[in-house]
Protein backbone atom coordinates (compact mmCIF):
# COMPACT_ATOMS: atom_id res chain seq x y z
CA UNK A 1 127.22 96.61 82.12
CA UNK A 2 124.34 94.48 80.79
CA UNK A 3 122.74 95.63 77.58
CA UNK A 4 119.02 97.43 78.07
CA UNK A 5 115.80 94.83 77.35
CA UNK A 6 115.52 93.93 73.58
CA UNK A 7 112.32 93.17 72.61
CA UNK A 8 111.51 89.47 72.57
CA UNK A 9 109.94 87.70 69.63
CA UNK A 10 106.35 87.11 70.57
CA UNK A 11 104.41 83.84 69.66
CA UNK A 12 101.25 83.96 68.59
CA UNK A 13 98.64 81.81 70.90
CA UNK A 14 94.88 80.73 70.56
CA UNK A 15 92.76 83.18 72.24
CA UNK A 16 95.77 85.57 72.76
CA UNK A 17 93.81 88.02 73.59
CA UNK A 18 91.92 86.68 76.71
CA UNK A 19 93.94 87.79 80.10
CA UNK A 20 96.50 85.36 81.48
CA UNK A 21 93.69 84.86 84.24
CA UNK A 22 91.80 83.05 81.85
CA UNK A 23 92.61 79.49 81.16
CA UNK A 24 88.84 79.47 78.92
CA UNK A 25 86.71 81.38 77.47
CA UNK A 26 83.89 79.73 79.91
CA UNK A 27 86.09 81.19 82.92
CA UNK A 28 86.26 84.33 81.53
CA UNK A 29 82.91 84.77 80.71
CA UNK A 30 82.18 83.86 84.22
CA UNK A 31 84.96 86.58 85.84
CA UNK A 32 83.00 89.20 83.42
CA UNK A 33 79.82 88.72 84.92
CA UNK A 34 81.16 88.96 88.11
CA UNK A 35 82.67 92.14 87.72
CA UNK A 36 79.59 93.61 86.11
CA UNK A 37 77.05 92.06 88.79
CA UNK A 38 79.61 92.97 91.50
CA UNK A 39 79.82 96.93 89.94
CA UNK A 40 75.44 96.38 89.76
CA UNK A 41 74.88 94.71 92.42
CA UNK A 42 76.97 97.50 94.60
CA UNK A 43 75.53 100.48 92.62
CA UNK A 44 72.10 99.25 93.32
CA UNK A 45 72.27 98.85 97.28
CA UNK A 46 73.89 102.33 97.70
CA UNK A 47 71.06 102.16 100.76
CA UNK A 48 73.55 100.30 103.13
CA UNK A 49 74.81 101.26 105.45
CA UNK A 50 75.83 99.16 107.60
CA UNK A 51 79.50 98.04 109.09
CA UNK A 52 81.69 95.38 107.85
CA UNK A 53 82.43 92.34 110.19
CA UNK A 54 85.51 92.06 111.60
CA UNK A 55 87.83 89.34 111.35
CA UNK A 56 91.18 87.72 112.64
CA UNK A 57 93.54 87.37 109.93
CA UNK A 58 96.40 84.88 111.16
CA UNK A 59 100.06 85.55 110.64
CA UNK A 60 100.91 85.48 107.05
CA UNK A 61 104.31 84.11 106.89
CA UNK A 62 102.80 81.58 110.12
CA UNK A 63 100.30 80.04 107.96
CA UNK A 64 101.40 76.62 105.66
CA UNK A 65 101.71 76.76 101.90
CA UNK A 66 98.31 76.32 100.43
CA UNK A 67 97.80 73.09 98.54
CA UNK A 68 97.08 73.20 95.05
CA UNK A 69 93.15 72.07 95.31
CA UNK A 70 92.76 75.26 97.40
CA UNK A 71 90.10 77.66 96.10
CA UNK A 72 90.85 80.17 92.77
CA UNK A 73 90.21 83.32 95.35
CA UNK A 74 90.04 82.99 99.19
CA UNK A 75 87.92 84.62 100.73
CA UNK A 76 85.80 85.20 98.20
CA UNK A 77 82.86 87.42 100.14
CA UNK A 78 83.08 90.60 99.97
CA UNK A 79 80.00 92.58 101.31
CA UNK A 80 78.15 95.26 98.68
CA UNK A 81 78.60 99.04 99.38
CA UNK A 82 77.06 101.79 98.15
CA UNK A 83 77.43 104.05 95.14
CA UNK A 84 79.82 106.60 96.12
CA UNK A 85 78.60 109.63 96.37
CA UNK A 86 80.32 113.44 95.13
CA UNK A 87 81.63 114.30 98.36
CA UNK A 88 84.30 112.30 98.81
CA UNK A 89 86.23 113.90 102.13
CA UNK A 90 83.20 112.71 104.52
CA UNK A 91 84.62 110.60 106.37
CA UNK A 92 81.58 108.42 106.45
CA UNK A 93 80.25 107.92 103.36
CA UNK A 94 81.23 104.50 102.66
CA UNK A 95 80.76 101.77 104.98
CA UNK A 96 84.42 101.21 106.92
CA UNK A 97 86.18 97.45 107.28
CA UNK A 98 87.83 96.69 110.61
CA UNK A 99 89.80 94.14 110.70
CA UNK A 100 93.09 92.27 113.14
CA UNK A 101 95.51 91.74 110.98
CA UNK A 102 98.09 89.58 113.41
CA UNK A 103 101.70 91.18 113.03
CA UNK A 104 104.43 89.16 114.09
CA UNK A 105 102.21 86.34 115.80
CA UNK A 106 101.90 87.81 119.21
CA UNK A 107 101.14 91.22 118.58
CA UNK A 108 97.60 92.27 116.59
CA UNK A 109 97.61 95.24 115.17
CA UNK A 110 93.81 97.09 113.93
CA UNK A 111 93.79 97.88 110.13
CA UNK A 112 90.85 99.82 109.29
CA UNK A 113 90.14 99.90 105.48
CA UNK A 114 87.70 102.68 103.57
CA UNK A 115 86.84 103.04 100.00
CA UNK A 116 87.63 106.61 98.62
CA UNK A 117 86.17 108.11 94.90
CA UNK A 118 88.98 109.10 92.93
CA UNK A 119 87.20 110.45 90.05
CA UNK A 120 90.12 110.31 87.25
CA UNK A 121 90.77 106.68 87.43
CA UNK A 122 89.32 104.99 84.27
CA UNK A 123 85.99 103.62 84.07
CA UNK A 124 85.38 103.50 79.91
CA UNK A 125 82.02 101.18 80.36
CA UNK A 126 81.65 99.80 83.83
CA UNK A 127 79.79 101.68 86.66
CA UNK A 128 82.26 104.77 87.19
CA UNK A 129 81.09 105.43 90.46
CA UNK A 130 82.20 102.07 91.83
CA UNK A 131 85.32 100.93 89.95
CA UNK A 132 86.89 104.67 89.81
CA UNK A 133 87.34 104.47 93.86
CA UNK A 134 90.31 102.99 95.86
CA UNK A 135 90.35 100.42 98.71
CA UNK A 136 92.63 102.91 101.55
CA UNK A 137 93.84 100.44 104.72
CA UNK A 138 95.86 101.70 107.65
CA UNK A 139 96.71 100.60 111.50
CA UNK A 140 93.74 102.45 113.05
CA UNK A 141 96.05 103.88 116.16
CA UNK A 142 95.42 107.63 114.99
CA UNK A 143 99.41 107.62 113.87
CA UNK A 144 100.12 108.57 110.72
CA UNK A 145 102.15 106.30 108.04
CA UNK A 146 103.97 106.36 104.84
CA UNK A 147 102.09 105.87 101.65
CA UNK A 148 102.23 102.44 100.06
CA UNK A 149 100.47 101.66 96.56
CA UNK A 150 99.65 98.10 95.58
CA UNK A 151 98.18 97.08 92.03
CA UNK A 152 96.18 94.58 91.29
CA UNK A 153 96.99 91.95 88.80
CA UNK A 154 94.36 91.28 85.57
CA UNK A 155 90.91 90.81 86.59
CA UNK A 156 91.85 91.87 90.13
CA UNK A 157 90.39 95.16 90.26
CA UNK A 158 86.40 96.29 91.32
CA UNK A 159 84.06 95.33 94.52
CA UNK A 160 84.06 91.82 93.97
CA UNK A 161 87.20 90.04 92.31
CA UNK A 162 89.35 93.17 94.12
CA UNK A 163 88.04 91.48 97.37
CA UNK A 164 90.91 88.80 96.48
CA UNK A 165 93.91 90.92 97.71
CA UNK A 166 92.40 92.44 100.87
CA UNK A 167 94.46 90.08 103.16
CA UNK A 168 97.48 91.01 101.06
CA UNK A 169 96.51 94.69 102.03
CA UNK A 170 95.79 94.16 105.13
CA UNK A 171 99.39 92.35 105.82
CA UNK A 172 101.40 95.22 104.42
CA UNK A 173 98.74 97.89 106.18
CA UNK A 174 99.47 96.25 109.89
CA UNK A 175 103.29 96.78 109.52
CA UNK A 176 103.40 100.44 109.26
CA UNK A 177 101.94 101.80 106.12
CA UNK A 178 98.20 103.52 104.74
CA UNK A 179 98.05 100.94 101.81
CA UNK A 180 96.05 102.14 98.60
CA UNK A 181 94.83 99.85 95.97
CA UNK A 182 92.85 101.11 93.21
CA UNK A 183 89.93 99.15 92.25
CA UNK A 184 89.87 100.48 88.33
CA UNK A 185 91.39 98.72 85.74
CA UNK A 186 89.56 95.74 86.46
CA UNK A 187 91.03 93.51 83.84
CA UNK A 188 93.95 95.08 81.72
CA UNK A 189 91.69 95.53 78.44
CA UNK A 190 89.87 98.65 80.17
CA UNK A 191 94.01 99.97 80.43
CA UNK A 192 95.58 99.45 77.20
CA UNK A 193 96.17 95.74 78.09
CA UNK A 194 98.24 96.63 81.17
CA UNK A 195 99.84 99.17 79.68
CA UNK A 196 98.43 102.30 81.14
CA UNK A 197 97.51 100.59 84.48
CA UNK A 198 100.80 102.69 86.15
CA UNK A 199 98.64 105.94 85.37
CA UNK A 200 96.02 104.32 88.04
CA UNK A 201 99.16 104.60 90.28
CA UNK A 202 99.63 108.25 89.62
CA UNK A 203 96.29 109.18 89.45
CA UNK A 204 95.89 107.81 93.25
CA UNK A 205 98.86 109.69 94.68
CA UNK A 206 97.80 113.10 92.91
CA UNK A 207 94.59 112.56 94.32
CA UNK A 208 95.68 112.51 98.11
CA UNK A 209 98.30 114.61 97.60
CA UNK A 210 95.86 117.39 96.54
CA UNK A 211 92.69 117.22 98.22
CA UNK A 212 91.51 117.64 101.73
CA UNK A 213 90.17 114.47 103.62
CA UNK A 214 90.80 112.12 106.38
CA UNK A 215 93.40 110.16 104.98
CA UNK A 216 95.71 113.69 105.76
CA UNK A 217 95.48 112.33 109.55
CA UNK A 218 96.85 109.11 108.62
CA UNK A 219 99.05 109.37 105.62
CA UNK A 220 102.64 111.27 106.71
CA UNK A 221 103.57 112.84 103.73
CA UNK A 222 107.00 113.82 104.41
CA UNK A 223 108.16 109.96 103.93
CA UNK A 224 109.17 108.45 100.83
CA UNK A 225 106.77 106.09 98.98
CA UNK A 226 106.85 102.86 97.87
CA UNK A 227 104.97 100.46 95.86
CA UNK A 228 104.19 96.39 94.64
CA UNK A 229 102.16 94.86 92.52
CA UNK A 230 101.27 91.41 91.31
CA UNK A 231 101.73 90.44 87.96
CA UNK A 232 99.98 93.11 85.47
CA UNK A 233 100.70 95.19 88.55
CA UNK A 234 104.25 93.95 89.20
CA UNK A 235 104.95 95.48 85.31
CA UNK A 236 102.86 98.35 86.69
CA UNK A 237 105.48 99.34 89.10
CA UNK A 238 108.42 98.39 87.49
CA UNK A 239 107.59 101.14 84.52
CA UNK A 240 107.24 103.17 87.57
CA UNK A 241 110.58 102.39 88.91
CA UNK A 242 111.95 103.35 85.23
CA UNK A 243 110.18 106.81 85.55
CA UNK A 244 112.25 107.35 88.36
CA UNK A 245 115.47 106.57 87.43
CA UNK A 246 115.06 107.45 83.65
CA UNK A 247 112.70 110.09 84.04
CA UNK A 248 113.59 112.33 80.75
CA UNK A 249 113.63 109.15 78.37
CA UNK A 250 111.41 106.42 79.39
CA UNK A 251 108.13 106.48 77.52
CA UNK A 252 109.48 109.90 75.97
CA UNK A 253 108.18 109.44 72.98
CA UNK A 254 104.74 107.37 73.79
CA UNK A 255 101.39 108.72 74.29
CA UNK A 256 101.76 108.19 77.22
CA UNK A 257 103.84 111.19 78.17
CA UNK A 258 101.55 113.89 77.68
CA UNK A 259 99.69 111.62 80.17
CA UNK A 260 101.72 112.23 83.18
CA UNK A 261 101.24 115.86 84.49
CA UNK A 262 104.33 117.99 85.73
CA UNK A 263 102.74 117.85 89.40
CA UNK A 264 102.84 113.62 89.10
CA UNK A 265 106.38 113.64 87.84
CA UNK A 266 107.25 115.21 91.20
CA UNK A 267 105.73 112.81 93.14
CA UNK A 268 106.92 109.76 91.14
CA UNK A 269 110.32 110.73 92.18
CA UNK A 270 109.12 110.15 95.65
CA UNK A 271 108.59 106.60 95.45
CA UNK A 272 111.78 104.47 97.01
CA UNK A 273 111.20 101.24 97.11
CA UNK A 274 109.64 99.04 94.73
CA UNK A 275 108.46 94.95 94.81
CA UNK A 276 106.69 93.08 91.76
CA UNK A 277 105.36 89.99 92.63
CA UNK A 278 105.07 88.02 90.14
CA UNK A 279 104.98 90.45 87.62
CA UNK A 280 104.29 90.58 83.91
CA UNK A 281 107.45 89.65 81.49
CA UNK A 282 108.57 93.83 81.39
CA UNK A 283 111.22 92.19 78.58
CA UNK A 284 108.61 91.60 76.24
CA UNK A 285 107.18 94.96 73.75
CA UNK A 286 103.73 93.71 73.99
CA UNK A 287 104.46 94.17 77.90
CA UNK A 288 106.63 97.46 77.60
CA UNK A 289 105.89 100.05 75.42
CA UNK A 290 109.60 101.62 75.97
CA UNK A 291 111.86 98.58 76.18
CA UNK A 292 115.20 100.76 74.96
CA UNK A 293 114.33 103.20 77.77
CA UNK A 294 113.26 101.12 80.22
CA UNK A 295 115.97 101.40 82.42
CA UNK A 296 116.07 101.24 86.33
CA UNK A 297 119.75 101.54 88.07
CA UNK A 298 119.17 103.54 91.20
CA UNK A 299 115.58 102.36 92.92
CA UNK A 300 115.47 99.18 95.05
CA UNK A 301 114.02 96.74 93.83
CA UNK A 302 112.19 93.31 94.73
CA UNK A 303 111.19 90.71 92.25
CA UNK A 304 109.16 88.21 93.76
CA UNK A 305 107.90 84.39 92.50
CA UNK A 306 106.85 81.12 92.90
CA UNK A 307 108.16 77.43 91.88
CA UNK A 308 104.80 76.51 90.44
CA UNK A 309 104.38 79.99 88.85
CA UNK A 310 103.43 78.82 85.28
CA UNK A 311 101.02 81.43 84.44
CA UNK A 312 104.65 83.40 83.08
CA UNK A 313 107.55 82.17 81.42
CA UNK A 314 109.61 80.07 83.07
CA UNK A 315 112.19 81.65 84.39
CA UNK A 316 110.67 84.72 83.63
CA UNK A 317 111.00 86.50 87.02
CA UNK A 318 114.62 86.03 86.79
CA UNK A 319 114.91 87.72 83.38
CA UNK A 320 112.83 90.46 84.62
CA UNK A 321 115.08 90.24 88.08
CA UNK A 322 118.72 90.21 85.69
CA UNK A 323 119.12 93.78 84.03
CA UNK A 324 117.88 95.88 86.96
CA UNK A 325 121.20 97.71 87.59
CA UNK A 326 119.96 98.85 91.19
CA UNK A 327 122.94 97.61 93.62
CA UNK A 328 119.94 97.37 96.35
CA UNK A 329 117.63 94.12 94.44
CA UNK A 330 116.25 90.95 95.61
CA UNK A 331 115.38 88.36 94.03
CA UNK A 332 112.80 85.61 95.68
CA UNK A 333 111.65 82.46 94.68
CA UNK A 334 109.23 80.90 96.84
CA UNK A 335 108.91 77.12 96.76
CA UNK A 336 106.16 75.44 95.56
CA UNK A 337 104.22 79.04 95.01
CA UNK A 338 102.01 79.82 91.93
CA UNK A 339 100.84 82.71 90.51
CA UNK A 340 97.82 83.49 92.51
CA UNK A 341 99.39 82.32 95.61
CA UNK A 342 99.33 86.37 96.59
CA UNK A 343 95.71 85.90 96.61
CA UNK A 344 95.44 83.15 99.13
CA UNK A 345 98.58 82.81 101.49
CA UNK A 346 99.90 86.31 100.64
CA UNK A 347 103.06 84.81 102.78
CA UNK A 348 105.86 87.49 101.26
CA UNK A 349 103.26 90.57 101.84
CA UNK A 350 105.03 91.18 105.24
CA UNK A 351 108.60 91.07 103.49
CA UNK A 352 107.11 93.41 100.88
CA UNK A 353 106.49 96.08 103.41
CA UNK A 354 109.97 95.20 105.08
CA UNK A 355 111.63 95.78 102.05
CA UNK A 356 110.30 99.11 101.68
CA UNK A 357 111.21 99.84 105.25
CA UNK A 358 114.21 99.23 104.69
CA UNK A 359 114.45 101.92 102.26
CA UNK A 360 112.40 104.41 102.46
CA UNK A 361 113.08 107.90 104.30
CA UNK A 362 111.39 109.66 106.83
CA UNK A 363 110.89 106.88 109.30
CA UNK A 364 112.58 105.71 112.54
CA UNK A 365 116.22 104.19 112.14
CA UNK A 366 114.72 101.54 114.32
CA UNK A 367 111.93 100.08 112.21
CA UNK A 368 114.61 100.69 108.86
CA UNK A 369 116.76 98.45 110.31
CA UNK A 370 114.31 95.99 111.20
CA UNK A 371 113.24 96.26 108.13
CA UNK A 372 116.69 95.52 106.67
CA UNK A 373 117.50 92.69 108.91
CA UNK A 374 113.98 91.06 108.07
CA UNK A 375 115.21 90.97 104.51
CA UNK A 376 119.08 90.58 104.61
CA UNK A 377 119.64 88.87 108.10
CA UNK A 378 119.43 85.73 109.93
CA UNK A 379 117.05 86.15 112.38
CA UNK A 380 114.69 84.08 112.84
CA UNK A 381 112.00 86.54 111.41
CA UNK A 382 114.03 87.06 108.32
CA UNK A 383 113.11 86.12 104.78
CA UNK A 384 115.52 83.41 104.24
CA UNK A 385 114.35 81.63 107.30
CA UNK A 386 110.31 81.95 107.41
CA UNK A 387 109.76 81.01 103.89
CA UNK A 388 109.83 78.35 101.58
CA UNK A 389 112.57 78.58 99.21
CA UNK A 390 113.45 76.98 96.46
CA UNK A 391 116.42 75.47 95.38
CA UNK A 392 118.97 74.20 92.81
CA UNK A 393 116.71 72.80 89.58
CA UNK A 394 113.40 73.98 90.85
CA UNK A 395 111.02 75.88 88.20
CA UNK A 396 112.56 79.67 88.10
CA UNK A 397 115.57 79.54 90.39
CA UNK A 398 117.67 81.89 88.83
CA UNK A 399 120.85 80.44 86.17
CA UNK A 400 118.82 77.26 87.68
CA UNK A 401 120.24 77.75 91.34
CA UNK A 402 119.45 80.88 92.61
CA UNK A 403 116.53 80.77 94.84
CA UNK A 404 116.96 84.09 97.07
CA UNK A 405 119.63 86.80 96.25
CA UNK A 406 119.88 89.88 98.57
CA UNK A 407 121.70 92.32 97.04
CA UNK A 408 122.98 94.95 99.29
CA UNK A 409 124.21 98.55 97.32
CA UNK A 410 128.15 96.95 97.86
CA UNK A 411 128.58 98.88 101.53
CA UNK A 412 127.31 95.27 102.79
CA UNK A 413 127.74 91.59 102.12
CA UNK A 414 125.15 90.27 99.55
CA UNK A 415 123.44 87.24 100.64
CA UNK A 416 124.20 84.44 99.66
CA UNK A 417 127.55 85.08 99.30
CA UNK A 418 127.92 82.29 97.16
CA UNK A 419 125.51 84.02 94.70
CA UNK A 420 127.19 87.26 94.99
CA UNK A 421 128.31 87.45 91.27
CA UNK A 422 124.74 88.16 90.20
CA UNK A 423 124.56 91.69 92.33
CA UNK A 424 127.37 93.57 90.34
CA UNK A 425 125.70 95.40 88.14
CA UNK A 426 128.68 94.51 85.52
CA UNK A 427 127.37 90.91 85.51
């Protein structure tokens, strides 16, 4: 049995203390006064009140990689909406997004997206009324759907620079699921550097699970939950993961246990499936405040990268990938993918929600074990067949081979077989 994470010596850098997201100080400043004009610039035209435009959002996995002298954020025009007002279960009172979101490339599917005012996520300075809200997407069929939560990466929350993962949402929202991304904790320094962002994630569920609106007509309850994040987000839901399968130890003796209430700790044992894409180094203490807790044996889990991820360690996926104990884990690296590629081909958001399918309960044995085939099979829809992966001595194959390892709870053959030895848990 591997050995739990032990805290990794931590080089200092220049500017340290800037988010990953923020190759200068010039960029930075820039991002800054985008997320302030964006929370301005939306508080002050709170008169609007008029509809989104729809779009049609191709295919994810059908679209080609993007090429590297593609745009930071794509598409990068969001619309302003209003300040959000006190009563937050009419149904109306923020402007609505409707949008085709295509689903397997023949079939189009309606997502409809709204912003709900969750007054307990964190706002410490920037316009509370606007960043403590959530962006809620779900097929617009009048079916309900199991809850999925996505976080947002550093600098990826608010109306503007949160505008960067709505055709991420929108990919996971068209294959079955009422998606919620929170919009505070715009850039990690507002939650304890990344840190305390998996509250945000707590703090959303608690708030649907306890008030009255109309996301009780679309949200089915009664189904597990599931969750992915990208990079400060990925770490996000991997301490979540740990809270569910070490729920009387991990971050036992932080602050931030008297931060979880007994009502959330029911809930996070609810959640079932869990992807980070491209997700902060969890190994490191500056990254993990619990590292000899952190422990996660029992919940599936996805780890997700790129071969031109060099925002994070090399190979850093894979050592985040390595100690999870789960028998049900995958491990994907996607060739010739960076970090931010969630942001503009989002091509493993589809796999993300098939992953969860495949685990969750409460939903049709049908779509499970489509779900399951779309991640384990051979199909011509399945992972190892629509994208991209890499191979032997690219940048983050795992042990320098291991490009995609489907590890399948030993009641079925892992895939590769040839890279089976990585899925026993005593490796």
């Amino acid at each position: 049995m591997p050995p739990p994470f032990q805290p990794v010596p931590i080089k200092k850098r220049k500017h340290s203390s800037w988010p990953k997201l923020c190759w200068h100080n010039v960029l930075c400043t820039v991002f800054i006064c985008l997320i302030a004009s964006g929370g301005a610039f939306a508080y002050f035209s709170h008169d609007s009140d008029s509809l989104l435009p729809s779009i049609v959002v191709p295919d994810a996995t059908a679209l080609p990689t993007e090429t590297e002298r593609g745009p930071l954020f794509a598409p990068f025009n969001p619309a302003p909406g209003p300040v959000v007002p006190d009563v937050v279960e009419d149904p109306n009172w923020l402007p609505s997004t409707s949008t085709l979101v295509a689903l397997n490339g023949n079939k189009q599917v309606e997502v409809k997206c709204r912003h709900v005012h969750m007054p307990e996520l964190i706002s410490p300075f920037l316009p509370g009324r606007i960043y403590r809200s959530s962006r809620i997407c779900y097929p617009n069929n009048g079916k309900k759907y199991p809850l999925h939560i996505f976080a947002h990466g550093d600098f990826g929350g608010g109306p503007r620079l949160g505008s960067a993962y709505h055709g991420f949402q929108h990919d996971i929202a068209s294959r079955g699921f009422v998606v919620s991304m929170y919009l505070s904790c715009a850039i990690d320094q507002l939650c304890d550097n990344g840190n305390g962002s998996f509250l945000e994630i707590l703090k959303s569920v608690s708030f649907l699970e306890t008030n009255s609106g109309w996301w009780d007509e679309r949200i089915d309850f009664s189904a597990g939950y599931s969750a992915s994040g990208h990079s400060t987000g990925g770490r996000a839901v991997l301490m979540l993961a740990a809270l569910v399968d070490n729920p009387t130890k991990y971050l036992a003796t932080t602050k931030y246990a008297s931060m979880i209430t007994k009502e959330q700790r029911k809930s996070i044992q609810k959640f079932q499936a869990i992807v980070g894409d491209h997700p902060d180094p969890v190994y490191l203490s500056k990254m993990n405040p619990d590292l000899e807790n952190f422990v996660v044996d029992k919940t599936p889990t996805m780890i997700v990268t790129g071969s031109n991820d060099r925002t994070e360690r090399k190979l850093s996926a894979w050592k985040v990938f390595e100690p999870i104990r789960s028998t049900n884990k995958v491990y994907v690296n996607m060739l010739r993918a960076n970090h931010i590629s969630p942001l503009r081909s989002h091509q493993e958001g589809r796999y993300i929600a098939q992953f969860s399918l495949c685990f969750i309960d409460g939903i049709p044995e049908e779509t499970a074990s489509e779900g399951c085939e779309a991640i384990y099979g051979n199909g011509p829809d399945a992972i190892q067949r629509r994208l991209s992966i890499a191979g032997p001595g690219d940048r983050n194959s795992g042990d320098g081979k291991v490009g995609f390892l489907g590890c399948r709870g030993g009641k079925h053959d892992d895939v590769p077989a040839e890279f089976a030895e990585y899925c026993s848990p005593e490796n």
